[in-house]
PDB file of N, CA and C in Angstrom:
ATOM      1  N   UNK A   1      -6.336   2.155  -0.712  1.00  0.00           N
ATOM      2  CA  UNK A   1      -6.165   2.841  -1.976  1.00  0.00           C
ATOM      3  C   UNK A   1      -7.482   3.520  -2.308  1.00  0.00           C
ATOM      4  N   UNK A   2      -7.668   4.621  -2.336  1.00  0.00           N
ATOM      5  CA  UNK A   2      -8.136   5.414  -2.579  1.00  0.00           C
ATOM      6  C   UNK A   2      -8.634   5.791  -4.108  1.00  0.00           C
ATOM      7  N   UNK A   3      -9.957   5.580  -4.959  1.00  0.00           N
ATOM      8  CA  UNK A   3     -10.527   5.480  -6.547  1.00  0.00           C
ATOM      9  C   UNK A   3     -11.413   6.261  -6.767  1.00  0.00           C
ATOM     10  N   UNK A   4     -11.350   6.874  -7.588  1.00  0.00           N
ATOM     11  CA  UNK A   4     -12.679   7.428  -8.005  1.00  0.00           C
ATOM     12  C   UNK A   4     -12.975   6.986  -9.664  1.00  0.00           C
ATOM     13  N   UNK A   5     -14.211   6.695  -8.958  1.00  0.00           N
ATOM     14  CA  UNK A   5     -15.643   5.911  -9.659  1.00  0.00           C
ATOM     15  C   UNK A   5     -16.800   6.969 -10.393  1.00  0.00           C
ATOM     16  N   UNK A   6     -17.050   6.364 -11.388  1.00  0.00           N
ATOM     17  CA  UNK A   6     -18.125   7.270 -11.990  1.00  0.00           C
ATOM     18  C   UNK A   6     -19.315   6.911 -12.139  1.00  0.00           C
ATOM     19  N   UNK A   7     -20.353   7.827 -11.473  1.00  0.00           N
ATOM     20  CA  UNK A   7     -21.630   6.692 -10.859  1.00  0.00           C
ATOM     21  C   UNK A   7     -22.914   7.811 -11.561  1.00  0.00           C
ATOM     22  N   UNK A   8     -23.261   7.734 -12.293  1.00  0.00           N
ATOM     23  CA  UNK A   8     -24.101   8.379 -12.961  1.00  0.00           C
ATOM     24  C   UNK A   8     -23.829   9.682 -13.625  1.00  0.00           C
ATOM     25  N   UNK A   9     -22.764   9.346 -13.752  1.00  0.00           N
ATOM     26  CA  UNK A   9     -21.753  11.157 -14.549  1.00  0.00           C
ATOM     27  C   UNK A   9     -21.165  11.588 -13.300  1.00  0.00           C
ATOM     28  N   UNK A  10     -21.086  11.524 -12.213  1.00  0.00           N
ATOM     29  CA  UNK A  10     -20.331  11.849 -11.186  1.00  0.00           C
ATOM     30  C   UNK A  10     -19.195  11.090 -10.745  1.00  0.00           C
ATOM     31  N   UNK A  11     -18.487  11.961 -10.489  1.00  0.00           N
ATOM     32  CA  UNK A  11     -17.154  10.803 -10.283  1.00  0.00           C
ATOM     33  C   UNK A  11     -17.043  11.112  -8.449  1.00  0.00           C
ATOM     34  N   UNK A  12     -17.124  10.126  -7.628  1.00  0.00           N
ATOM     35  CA  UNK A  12     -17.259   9.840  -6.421  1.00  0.00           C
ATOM     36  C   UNK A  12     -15.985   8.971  -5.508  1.00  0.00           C
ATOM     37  N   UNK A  13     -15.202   9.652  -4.571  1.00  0.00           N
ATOM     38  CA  UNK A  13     -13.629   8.616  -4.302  1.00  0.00           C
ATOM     39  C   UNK A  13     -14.278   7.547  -3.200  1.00  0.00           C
ATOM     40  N   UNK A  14     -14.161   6.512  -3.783  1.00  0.00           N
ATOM     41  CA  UNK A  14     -13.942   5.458  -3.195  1.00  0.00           C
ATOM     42  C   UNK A  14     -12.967   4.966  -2.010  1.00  0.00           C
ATOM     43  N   UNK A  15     -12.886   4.340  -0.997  1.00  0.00           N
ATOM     44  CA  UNK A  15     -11.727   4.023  -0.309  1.00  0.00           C
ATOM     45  C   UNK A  15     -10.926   2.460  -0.237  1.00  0.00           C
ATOM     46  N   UNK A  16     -11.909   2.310  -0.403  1.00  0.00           N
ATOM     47  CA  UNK A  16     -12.166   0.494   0.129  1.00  0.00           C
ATOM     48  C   UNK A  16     -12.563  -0.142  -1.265  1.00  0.00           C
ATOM     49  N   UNK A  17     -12.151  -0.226  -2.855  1.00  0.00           N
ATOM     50  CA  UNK A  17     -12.742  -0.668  -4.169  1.00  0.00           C
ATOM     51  C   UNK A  17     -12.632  -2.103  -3.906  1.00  0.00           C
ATOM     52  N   UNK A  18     -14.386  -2.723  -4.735  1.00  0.00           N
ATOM     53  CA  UNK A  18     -14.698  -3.870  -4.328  1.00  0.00           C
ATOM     54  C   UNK A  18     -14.914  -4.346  -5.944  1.00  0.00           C
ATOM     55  N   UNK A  19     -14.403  -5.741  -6.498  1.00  0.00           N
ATOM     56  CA  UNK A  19     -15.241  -6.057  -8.311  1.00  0.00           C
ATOM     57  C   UNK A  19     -15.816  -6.907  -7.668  1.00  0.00           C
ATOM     58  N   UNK A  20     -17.069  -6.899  -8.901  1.00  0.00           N
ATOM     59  CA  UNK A  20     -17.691  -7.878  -8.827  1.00  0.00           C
ATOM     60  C   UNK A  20     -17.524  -9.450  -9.624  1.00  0.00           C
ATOM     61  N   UNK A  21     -17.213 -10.374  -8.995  1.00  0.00           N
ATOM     62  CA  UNK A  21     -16.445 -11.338  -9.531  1.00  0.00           C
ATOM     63  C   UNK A  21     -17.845 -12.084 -10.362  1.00  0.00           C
ATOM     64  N   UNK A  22     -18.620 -12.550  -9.748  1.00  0.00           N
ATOM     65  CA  UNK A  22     -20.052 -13.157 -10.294  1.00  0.00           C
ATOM     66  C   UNK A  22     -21.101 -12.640  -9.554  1.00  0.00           C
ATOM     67  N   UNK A  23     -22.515 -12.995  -9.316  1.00  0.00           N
ATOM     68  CA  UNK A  23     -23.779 -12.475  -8.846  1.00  0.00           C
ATOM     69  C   UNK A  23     -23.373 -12.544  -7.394  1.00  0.00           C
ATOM     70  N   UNK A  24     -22.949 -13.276  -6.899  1.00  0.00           N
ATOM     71  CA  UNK A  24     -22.882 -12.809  -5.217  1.00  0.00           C
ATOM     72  C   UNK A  24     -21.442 -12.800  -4.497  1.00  0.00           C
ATOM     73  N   UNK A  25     -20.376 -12.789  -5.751  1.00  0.00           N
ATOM     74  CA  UNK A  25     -18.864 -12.834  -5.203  1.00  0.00           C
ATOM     75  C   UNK A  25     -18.285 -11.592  -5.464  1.00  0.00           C
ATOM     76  N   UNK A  26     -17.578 -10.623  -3.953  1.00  0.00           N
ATOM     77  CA  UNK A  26     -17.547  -9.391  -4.478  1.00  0.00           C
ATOM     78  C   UNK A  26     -15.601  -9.509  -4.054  1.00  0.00           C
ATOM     79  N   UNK A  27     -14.606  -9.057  -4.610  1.00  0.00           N
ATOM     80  CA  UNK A  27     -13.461  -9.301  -4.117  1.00  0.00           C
ATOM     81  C   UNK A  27     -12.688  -7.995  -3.688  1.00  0.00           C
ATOM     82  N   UNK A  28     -11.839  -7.740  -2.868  1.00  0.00           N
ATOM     83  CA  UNK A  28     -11.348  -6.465  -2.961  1.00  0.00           C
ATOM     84  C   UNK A  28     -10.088  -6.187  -4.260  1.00  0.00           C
ATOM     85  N   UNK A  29     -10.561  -4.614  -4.415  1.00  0.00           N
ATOM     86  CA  UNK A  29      -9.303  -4.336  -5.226  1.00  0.00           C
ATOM     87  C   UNK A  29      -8.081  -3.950  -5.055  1.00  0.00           C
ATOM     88  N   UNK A  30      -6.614  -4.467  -5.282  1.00  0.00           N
ATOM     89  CA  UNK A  30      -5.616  -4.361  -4.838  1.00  0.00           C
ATOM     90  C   UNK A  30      -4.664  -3.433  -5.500  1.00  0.00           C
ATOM     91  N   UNK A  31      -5.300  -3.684  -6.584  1.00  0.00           N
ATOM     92  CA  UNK A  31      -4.018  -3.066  -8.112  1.00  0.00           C
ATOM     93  C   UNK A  31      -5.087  -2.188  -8.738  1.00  0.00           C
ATOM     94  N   UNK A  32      -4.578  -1.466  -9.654  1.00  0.00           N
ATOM     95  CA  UNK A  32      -4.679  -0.776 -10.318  1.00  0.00           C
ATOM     96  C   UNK A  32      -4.119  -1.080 -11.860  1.00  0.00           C
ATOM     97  N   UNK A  33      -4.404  -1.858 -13.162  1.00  0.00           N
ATOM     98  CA  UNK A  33      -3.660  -2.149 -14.215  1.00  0.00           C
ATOM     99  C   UNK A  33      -4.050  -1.410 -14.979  1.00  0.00           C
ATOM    100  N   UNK A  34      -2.983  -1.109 -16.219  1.00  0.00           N
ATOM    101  CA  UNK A  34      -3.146  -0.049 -17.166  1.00  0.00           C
ATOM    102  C   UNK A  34      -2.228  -0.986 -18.552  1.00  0.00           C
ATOM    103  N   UNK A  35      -2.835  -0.531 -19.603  1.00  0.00           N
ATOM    104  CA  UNK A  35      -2.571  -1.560 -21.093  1.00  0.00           C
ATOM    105  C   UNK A  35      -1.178  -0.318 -21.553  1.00  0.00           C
ATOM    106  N   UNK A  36       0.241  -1.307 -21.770  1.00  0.00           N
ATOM    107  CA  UNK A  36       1.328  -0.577 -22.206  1.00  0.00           C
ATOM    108  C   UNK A  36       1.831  -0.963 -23.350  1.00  0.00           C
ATOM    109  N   UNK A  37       1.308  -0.521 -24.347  1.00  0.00           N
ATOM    110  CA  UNK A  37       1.706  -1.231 -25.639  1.00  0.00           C
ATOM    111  C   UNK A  37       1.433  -2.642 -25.566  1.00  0.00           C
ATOM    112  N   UNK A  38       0.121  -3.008 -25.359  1.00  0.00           N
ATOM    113  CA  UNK A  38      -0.123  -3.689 -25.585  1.00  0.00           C
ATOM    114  C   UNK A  38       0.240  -5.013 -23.616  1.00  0.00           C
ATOM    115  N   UNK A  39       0.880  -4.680 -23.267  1.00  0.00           N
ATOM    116  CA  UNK A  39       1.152  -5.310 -22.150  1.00  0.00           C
ATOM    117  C   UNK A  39       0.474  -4.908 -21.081  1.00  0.00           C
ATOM    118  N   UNK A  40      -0.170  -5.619 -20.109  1.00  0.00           N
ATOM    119  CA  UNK A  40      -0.715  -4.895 -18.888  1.00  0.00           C
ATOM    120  C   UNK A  40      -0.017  -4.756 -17.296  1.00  0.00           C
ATOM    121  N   UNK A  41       0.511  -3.868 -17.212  1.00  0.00           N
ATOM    122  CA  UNK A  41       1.135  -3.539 -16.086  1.00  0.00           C
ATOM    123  C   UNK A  41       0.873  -3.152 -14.393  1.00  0.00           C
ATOM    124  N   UNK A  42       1.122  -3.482 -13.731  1.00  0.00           N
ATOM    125  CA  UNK A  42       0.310  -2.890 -12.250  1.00  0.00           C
ATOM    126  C   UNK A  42       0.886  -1.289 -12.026  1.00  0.00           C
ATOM    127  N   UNK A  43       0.010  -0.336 -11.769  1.00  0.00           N
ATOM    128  CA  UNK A  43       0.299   0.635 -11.698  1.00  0.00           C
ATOM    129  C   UNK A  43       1.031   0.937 -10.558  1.00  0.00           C
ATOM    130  N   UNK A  44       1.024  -0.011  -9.394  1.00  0.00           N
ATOM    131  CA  UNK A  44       1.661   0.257  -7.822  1.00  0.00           C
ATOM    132  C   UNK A  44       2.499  -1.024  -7.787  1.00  0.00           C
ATOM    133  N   UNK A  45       3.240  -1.082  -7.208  1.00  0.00           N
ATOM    134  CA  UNK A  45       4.085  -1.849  -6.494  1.00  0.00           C
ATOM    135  C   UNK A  45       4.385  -2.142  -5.028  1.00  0.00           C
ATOM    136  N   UNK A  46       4.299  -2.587  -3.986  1.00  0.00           N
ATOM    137  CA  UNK A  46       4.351  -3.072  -2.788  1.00  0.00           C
ATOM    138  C   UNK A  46       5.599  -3.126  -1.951  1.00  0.00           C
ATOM    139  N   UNK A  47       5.641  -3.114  -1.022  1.00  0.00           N
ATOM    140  CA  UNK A  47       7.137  -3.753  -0.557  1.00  0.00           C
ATOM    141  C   UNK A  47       7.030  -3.163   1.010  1.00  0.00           C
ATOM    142  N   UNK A  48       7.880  -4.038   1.944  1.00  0.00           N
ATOM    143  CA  UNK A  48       7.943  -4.221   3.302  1.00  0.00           C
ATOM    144  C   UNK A  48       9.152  -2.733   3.502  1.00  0.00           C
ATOM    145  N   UNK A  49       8.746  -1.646   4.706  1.00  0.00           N
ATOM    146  CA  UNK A  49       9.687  -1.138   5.031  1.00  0.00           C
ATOM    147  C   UNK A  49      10.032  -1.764   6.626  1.00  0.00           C
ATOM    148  N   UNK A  50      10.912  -1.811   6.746  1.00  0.00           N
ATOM    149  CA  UNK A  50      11.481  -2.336   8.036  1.00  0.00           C
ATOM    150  C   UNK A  50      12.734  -1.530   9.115  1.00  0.00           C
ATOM    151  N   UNK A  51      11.966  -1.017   9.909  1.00  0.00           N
ATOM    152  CA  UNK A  51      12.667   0.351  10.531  1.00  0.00           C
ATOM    153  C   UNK A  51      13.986  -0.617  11.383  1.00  0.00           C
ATOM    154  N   UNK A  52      14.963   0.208  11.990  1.00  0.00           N
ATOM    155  CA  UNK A  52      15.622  -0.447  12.707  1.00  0.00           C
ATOM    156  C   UNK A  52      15.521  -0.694  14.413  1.00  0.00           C
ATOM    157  N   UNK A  53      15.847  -1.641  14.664  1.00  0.00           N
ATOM    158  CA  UNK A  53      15.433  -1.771  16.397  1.00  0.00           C
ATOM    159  C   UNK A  53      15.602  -1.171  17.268  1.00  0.00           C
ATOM    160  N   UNK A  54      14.770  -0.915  17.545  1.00  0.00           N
ATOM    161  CA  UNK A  54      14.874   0.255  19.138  1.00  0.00           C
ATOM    162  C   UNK A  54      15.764  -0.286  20.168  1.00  0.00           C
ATOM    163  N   UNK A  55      16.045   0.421  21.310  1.00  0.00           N
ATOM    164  CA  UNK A  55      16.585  -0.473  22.211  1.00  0.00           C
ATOM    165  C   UNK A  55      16.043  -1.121  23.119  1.00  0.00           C
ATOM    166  N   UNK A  56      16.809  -2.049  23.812  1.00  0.00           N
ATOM    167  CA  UNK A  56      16.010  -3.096  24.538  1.00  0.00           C
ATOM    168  C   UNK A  56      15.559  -2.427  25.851  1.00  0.00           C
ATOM    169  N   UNK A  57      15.060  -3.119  26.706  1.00  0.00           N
ATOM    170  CA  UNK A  57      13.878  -2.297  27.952  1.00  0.00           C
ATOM    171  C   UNK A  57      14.794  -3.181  28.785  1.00  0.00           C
ATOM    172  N   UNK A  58      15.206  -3.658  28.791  1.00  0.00           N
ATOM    173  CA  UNK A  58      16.324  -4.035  30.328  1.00  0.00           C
ATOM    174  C   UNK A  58      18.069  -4.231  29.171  1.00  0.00           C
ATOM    175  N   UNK A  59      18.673  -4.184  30.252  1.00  0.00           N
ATOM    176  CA  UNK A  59      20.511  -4.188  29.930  1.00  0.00           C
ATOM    177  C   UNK A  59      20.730  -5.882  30.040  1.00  0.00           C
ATOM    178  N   UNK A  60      20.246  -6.996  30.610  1.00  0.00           N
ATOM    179  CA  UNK A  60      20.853  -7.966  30.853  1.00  0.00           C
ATOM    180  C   UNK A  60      19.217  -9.373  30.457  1.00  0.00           C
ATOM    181  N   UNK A  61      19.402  -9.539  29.545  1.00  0.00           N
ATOM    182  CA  UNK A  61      18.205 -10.666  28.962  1.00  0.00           C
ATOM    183  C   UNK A  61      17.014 -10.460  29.410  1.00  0.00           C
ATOM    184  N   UNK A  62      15.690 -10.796  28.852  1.00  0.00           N
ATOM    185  CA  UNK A  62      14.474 -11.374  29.116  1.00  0.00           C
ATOM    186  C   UNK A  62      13.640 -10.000  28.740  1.00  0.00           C
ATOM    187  N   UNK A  63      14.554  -8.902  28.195  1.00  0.00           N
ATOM    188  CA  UNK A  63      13.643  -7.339  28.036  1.00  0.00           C
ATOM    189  C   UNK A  63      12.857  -7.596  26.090  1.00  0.00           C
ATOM    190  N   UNK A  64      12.116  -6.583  26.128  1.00  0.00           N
ATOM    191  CA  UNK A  64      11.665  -6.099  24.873  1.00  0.00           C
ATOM    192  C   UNK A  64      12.543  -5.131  23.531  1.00  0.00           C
ATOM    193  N   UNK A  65      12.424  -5.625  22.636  1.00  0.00           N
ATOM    194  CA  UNK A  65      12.863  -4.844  21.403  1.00  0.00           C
ATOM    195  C   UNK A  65      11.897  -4.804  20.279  1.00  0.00           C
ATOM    196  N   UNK A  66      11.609  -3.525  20.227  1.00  0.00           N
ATOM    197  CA  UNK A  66      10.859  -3.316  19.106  1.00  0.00           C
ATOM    198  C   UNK A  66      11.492  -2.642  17.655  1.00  0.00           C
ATOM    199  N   UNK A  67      10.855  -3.025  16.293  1.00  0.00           N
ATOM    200  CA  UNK A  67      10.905  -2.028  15.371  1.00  0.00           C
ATOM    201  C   UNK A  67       9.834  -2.134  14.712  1.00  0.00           C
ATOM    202  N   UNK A  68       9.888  -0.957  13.797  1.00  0.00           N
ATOM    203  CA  UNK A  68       8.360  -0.386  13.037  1.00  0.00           C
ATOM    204  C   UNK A  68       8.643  -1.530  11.602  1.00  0.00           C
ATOM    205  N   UNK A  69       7.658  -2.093  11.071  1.00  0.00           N
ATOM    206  CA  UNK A  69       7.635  -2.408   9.854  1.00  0.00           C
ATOM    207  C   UNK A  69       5.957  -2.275   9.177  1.00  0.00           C
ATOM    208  N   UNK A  70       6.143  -1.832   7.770  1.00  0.00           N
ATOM    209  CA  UNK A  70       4.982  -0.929   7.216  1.00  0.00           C
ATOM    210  C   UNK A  70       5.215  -1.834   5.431  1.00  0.00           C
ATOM    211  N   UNK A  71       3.850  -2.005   5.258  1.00  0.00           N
ATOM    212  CA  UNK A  71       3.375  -1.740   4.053  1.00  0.00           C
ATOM    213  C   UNK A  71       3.557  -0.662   2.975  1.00  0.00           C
ATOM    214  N   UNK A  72       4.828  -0.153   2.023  1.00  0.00           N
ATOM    215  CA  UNK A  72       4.642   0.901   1.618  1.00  0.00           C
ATOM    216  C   UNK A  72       4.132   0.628  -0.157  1.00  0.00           C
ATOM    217  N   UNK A  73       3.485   1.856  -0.653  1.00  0.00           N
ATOM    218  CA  UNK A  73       3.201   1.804  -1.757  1.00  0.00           C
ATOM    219  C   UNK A  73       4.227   2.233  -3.049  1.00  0.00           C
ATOM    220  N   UNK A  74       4.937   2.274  -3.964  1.00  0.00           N
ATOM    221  CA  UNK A  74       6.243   2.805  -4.530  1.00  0.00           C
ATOM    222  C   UNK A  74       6.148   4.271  -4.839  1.00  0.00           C
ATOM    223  N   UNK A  75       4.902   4.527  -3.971  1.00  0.00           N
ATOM    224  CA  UNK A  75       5.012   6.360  -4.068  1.00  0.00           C
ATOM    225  C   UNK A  75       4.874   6.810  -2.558  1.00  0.00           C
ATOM    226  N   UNK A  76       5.914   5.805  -2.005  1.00  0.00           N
ATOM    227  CA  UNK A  76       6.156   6.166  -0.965  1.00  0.00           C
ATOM    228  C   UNK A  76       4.932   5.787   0.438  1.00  0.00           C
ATOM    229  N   UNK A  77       3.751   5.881  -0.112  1.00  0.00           N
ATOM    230  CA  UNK A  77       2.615   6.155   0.701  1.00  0.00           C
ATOM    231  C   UNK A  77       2.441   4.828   1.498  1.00  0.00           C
ATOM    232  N   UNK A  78       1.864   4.804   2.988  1.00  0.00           N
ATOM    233  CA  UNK A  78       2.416   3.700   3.815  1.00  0.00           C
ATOM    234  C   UNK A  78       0.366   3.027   3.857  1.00  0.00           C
ATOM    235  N   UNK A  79       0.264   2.018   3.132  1.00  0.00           N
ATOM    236  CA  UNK A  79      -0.824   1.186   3.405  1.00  0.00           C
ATOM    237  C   UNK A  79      -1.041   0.470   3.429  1.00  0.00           C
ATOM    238  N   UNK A  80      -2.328  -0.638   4.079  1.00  0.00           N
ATOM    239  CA  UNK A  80      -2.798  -2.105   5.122  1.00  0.00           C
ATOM    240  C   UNK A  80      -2.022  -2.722   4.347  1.00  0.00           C
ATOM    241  N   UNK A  81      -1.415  -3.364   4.746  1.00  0.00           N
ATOM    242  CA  UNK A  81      -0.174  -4.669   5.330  1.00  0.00           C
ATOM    243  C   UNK A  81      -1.131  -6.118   4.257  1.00  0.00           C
ATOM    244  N   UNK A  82      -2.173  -6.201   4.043  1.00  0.00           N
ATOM    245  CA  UNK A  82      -2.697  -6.657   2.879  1.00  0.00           C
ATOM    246  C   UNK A  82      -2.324  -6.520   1.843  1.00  0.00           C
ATOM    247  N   UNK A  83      -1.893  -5.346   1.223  1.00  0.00           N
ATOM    248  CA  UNK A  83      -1.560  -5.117  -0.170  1.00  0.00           C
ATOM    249  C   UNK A  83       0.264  -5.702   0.059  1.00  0.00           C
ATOM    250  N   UNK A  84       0.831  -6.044   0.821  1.00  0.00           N
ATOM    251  CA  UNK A  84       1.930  -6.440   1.061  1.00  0.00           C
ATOM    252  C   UNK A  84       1.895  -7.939   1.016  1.00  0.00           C
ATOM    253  N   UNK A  85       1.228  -8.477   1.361  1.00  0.00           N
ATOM    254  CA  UNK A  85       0.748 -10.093   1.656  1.00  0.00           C
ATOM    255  C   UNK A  85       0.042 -10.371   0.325  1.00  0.00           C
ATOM    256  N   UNK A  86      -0.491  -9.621  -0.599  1.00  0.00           N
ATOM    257  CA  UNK A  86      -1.141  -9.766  -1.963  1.00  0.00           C
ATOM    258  C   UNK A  86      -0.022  -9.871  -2.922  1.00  0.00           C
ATOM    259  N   UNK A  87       0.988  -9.081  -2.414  1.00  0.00           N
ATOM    260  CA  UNK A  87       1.726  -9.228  -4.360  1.00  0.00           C
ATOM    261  C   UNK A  87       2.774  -9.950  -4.303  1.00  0.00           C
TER     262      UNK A  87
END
């Protein structure tokens, strides 16, 4: 997820956003929250896409089957498999 930060009046995009939890604990950032009448909401949402299975590499047992499965963000956008395992 991709932020931009404002670092001396400049606003600079971030890729990788890190808080600082105490003096030497730094955590990554996952979410994005925003105050909704009073409630605080995550601005993204998460969720597993799971493609369907390819076909197998031999006709009669012991072959390979693959499918794609992805981390997507609810704007569609496909990122690290972390933010999937986080929410």
């Amino acid at each position: 997820m991709a932020v931009m930060v404002n670092v001396s009046g400049t606003f600079k995009s971030v890729q990788k956003p890190f808080v600082k939890i105490n003096t030497n604990d730094w955590k990554p950032l996952y979410n994005i929250f925003t105050n909704v009448g009073g409630i605080w909401k995550a601005v993204y949402s998460y969720s597993w896409y799971v493609g369907a299975w390819g076909g197998c590499s031999v006709n009669c047992g012991g072959g390979v089957q693959t499918r794609d499965v992805h981390c997507v963000r609810n704007d569609g956008r496909t990122v690290e498999d972390i933010y999937c395992l986080m929410s």
